[in-house]
C-alpha atoms as a PDB file:
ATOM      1  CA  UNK A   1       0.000   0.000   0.000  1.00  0.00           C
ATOM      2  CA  UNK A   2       1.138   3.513  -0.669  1.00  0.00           C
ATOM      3  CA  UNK A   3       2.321   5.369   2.277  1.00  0.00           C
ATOM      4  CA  UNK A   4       1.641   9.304   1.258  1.00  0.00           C
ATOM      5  CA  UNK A   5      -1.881   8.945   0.895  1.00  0.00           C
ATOM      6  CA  UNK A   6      -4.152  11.145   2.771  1.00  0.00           C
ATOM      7  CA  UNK A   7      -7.321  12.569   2.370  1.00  0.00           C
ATOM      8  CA  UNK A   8     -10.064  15.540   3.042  1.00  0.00           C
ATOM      9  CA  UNK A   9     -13.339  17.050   1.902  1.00  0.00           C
ATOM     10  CA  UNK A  10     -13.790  17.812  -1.726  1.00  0.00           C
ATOM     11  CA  UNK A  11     -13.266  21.118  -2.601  1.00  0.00           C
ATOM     12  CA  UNK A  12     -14.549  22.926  -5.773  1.00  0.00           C
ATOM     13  CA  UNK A  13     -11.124  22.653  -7.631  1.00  0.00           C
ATOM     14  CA  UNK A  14     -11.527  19.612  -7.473  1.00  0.00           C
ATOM     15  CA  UNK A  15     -14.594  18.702  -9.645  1.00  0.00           C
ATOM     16  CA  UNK A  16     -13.004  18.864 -13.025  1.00  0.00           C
ATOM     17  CA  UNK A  17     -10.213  16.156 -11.739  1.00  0.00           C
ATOM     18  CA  UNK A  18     -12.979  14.194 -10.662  1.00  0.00           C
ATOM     19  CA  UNK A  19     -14.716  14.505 -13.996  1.00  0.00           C
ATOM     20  CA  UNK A  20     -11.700  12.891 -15.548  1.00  0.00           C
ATOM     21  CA  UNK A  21     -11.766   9.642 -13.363  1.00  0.00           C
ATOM     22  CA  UNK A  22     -13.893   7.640 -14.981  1.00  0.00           C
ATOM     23  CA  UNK A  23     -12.559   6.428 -18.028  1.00  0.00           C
ATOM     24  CA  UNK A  24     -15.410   4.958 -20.193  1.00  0.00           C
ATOM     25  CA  UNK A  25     -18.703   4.824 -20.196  1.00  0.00           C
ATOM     26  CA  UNK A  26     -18.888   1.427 -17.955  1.00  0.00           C
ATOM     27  CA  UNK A  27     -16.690   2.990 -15.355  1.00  0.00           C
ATOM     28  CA  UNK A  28     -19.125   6.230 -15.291  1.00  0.00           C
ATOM     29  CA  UNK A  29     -21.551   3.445 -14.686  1.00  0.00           C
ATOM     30  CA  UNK A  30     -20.156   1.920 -11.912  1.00  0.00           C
ATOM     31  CA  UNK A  31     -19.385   4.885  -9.809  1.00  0.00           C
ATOM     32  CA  UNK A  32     -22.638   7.393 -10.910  1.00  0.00           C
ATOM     33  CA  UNK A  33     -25.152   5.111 -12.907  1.00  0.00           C
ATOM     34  CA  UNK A  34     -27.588   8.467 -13.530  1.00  0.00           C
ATOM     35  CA  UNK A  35     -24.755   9.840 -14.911  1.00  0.00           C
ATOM     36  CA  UNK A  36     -24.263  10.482 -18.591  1.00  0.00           C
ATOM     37  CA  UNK A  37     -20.929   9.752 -20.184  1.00  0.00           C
ATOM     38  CA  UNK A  38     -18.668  12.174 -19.865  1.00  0.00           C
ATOM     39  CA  UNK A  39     -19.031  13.303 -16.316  1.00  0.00           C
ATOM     40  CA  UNK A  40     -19.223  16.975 -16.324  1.00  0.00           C
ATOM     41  CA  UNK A  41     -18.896  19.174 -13.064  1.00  0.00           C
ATOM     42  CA  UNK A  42     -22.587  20.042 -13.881  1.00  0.00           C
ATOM     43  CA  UNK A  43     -23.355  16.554 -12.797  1.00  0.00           C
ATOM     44  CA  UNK A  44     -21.423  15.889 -10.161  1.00  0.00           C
ATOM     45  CA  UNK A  45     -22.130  18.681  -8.244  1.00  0.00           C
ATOM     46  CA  UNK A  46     -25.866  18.058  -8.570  1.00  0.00           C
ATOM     47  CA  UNK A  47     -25.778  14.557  -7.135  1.00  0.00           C
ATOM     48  CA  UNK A  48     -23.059  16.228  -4.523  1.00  0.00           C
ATOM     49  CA  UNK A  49     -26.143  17.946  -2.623  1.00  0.00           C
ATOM     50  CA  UNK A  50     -27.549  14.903  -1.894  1.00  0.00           C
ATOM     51  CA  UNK A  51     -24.218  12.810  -0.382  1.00  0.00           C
ATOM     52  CA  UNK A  52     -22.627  13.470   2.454  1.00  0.00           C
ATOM     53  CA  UNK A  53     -18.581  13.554   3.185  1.00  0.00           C
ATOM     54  CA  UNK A  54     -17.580  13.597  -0.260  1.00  0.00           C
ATOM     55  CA  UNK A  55     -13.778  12.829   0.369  1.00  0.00           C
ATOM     56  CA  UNK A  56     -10.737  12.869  -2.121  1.00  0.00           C
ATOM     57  CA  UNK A  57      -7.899  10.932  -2.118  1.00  0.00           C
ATOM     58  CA  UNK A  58      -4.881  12.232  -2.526  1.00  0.00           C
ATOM     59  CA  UNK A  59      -1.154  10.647  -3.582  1.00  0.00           C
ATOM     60  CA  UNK A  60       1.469  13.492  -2.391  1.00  0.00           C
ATOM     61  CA  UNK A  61      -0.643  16.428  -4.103  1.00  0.00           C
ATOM     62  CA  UNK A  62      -2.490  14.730  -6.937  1.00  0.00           C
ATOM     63  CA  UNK A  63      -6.227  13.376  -6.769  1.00  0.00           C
ATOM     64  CA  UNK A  64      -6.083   9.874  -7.276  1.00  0.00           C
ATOM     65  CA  UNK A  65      -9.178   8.657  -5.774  1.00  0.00           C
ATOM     66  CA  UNK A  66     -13.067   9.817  -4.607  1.00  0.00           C
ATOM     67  CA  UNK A  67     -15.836   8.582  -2.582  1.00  0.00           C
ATOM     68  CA  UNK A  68     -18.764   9.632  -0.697  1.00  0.00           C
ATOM     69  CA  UNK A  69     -21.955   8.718   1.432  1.00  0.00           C
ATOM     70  CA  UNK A  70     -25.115   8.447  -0.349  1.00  0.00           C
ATOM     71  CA  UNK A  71     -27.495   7.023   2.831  1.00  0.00           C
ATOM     72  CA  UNK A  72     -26.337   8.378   6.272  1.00  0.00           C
ATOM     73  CA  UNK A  73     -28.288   6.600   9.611  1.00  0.00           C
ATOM     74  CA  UNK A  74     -26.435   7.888  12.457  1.00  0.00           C
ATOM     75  CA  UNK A  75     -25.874   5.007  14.885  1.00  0.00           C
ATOM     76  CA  UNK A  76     -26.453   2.598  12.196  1.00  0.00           C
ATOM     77  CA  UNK A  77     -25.003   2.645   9.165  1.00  0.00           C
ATOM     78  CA  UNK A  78     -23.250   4.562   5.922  1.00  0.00           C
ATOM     79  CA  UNK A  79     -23.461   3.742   2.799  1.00  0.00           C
ATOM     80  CA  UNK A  80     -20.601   4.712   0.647  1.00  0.00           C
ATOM     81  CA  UNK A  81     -21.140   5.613  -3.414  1.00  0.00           C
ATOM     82  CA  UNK A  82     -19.239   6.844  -6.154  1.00  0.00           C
ATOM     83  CA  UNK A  83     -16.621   4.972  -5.260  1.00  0.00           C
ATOM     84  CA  UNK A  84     -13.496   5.509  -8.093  1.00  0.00           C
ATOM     85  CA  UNK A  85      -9.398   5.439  -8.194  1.00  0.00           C
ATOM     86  CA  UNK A  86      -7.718   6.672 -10.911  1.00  0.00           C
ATOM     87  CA  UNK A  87      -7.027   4.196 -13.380  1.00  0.00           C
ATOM     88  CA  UNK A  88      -3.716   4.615 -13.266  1.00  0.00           C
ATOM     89  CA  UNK A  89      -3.295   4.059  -9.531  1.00  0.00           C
ATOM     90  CA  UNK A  90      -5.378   0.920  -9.527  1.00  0.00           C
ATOM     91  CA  UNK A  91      -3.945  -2.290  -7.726  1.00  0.00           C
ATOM     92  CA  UNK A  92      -1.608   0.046  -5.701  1.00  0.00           C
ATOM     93  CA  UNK A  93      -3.942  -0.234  -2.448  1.00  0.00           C
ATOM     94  CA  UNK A  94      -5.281   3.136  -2.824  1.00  0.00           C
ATOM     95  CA  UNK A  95      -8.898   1.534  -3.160  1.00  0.00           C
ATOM     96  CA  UNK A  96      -8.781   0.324   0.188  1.00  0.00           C
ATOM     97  CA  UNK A  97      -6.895   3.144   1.405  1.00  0.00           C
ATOM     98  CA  UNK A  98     -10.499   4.798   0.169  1.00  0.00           C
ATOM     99  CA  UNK A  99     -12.937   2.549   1.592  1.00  0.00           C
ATOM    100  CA  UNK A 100     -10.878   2.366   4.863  1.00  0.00           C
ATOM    101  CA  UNK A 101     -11.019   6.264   4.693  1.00  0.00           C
ATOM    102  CA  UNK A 102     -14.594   6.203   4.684  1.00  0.00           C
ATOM    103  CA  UNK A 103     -15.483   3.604   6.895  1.00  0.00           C
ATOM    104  CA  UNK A 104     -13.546   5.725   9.532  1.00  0.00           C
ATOM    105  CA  UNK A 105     -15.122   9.037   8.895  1.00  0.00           C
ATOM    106  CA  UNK A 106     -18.676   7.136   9.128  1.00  0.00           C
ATOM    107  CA  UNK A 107     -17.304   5.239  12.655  1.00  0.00           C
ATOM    108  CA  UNK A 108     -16.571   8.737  14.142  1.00  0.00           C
ATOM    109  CA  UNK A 109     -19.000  11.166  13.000  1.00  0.00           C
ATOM    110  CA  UNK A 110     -22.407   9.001  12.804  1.00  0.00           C
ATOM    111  CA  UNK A 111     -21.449   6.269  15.631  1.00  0.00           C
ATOM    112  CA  UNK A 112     -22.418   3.915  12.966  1.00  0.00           C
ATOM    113  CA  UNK A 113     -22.582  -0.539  13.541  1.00  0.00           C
ATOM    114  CA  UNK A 114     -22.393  -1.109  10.078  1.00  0.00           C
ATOM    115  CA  UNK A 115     -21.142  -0.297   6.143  1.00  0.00           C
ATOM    116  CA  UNK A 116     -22.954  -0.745   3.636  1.00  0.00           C
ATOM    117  CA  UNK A 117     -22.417  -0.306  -0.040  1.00  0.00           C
ATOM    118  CA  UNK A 118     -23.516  -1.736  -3.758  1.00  0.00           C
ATOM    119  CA  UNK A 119     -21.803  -3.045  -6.700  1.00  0.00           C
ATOM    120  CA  UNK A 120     -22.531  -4.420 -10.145  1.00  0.00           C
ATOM    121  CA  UNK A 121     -22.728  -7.617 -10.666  1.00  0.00           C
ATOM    122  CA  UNK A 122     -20.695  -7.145 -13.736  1.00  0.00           C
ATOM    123  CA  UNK A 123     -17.592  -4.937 -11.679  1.00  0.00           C
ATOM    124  CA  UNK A 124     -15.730  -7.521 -10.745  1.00  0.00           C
ATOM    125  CA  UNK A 125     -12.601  -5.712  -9.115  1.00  0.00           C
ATOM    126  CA  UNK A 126     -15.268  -3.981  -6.992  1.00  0.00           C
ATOM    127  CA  UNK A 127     -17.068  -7.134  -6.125  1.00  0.00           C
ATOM    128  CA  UNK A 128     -13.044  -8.789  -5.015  1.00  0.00           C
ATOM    129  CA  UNK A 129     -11.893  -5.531  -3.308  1.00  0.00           C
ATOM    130  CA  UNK A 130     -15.082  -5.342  -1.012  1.00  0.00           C
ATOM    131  CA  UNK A 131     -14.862  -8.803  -0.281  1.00  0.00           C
ATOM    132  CA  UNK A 132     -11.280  -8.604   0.537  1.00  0.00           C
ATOM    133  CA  UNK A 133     -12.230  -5.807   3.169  1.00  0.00           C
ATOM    134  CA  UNK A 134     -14.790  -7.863   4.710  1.00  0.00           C
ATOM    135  CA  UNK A 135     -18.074  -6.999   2.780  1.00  0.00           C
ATOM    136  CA  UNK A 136     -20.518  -9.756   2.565  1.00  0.00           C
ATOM    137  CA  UNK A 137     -24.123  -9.912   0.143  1.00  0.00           C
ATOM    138  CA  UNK A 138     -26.988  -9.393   2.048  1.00  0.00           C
ATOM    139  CA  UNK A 139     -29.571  -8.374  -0.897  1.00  0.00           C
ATOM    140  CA  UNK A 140     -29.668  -8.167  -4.847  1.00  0.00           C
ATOM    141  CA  UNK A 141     -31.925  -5.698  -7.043  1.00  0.00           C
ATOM    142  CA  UNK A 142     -32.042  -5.994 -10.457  1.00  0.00           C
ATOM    143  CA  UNK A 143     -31.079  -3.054 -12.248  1.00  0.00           C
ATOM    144  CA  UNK A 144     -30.907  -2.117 -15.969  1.00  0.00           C
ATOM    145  CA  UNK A 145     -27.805  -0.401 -17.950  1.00  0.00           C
ATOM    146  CA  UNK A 146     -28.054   2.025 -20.226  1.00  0.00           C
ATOM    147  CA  UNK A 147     -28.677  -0.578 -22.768  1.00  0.00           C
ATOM    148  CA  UNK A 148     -31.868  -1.943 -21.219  1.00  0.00           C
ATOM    149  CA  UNK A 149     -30.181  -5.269 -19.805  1.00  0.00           C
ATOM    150  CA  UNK A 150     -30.244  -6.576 -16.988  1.00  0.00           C
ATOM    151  CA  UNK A 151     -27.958  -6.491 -14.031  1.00  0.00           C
ATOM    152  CA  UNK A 152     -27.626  -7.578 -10.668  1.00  0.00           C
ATOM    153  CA  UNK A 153     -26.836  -4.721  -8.016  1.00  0.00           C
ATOM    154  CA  UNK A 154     -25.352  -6.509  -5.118  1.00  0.00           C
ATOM    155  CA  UNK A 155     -25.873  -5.209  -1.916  1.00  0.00           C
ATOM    156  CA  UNK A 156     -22.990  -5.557   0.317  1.00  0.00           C
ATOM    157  CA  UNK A 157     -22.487  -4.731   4.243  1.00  0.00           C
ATOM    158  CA  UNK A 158     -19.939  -4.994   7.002  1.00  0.00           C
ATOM    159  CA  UNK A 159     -20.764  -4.992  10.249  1.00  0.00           C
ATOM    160  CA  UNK A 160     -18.807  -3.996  13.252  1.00  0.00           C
END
């Protein structure tokens, strides 16, 4: 794992790096599936008024990864969304440096017994990296893409 990682609140300058995280359409999917491909800061900041502790991370200076809460129950649980590392920092850690981030902020600020978050059947890093971190299935909703097929959104939790 990469040592020089930190974090903190987004900021505004930070939108437009954001923007250029995800790199295809499927990856826009994954991480904001209302979105429309590319992100713009128009979107993002739209679906930032309804999340909570939208958090960068950051690699010495540079934005390499981003992550909020889109359901907050305060001494019960987070769920964390729009989870994304930039592609080139993939498989360095940096994701788990991210969902370790988050899982702290929601243990300290909302008291919370449990993490919850959801992945596509079809993401199959995100499916492994959440079930290396302890993250277990505990409900599935089927979901369409943008392409009217079905997919599985697999509801994943951790409890404390």
């Amino acid at each position: 794992m990469k040592t020089n990682l930190s974090y903190r609140i987004i900021q505004e300058r930070d939108l437009a790096e954001i923007c250029k995280l995800p790199q295809n359409a499927d990856e826009l999917f994954f991480m904001f599936p209302k979105a429309e491909y590319p992100l713009t800061a128009t979107q993002l900041k739209k679906t930032l008024t309804n999340r909570f502790d939208s958090t960068v991370i950051l690699q010495d200076k540079m934005l390499v990864g981003f992550a909020n809460f889109y359901e907050v129950e305060d001494n019960n649980y987070c769920s964390i969304g729009n989870v994304i590392v930039k592609a080139d920092f993939r498989n360095q850690g940096i994701g788990i440096f991210l969902i370790k981030t988050m899982e702290n902020i929601a243990l300290q600020k909302y008291k919370v017994s449990e993490y919850r978050l959801s992945c596509f059947n079809t993401n199959t890093n995100g499916i492994l990296l959440y079930s290396k971190l302890g993250y277990q299935p505990f409900d599935i909703e089927k979901r369409d893409n943008k392409y009217g097929e079905s997919l599985a959104l697999i509801k994943m939790r951790k409890q404390i």
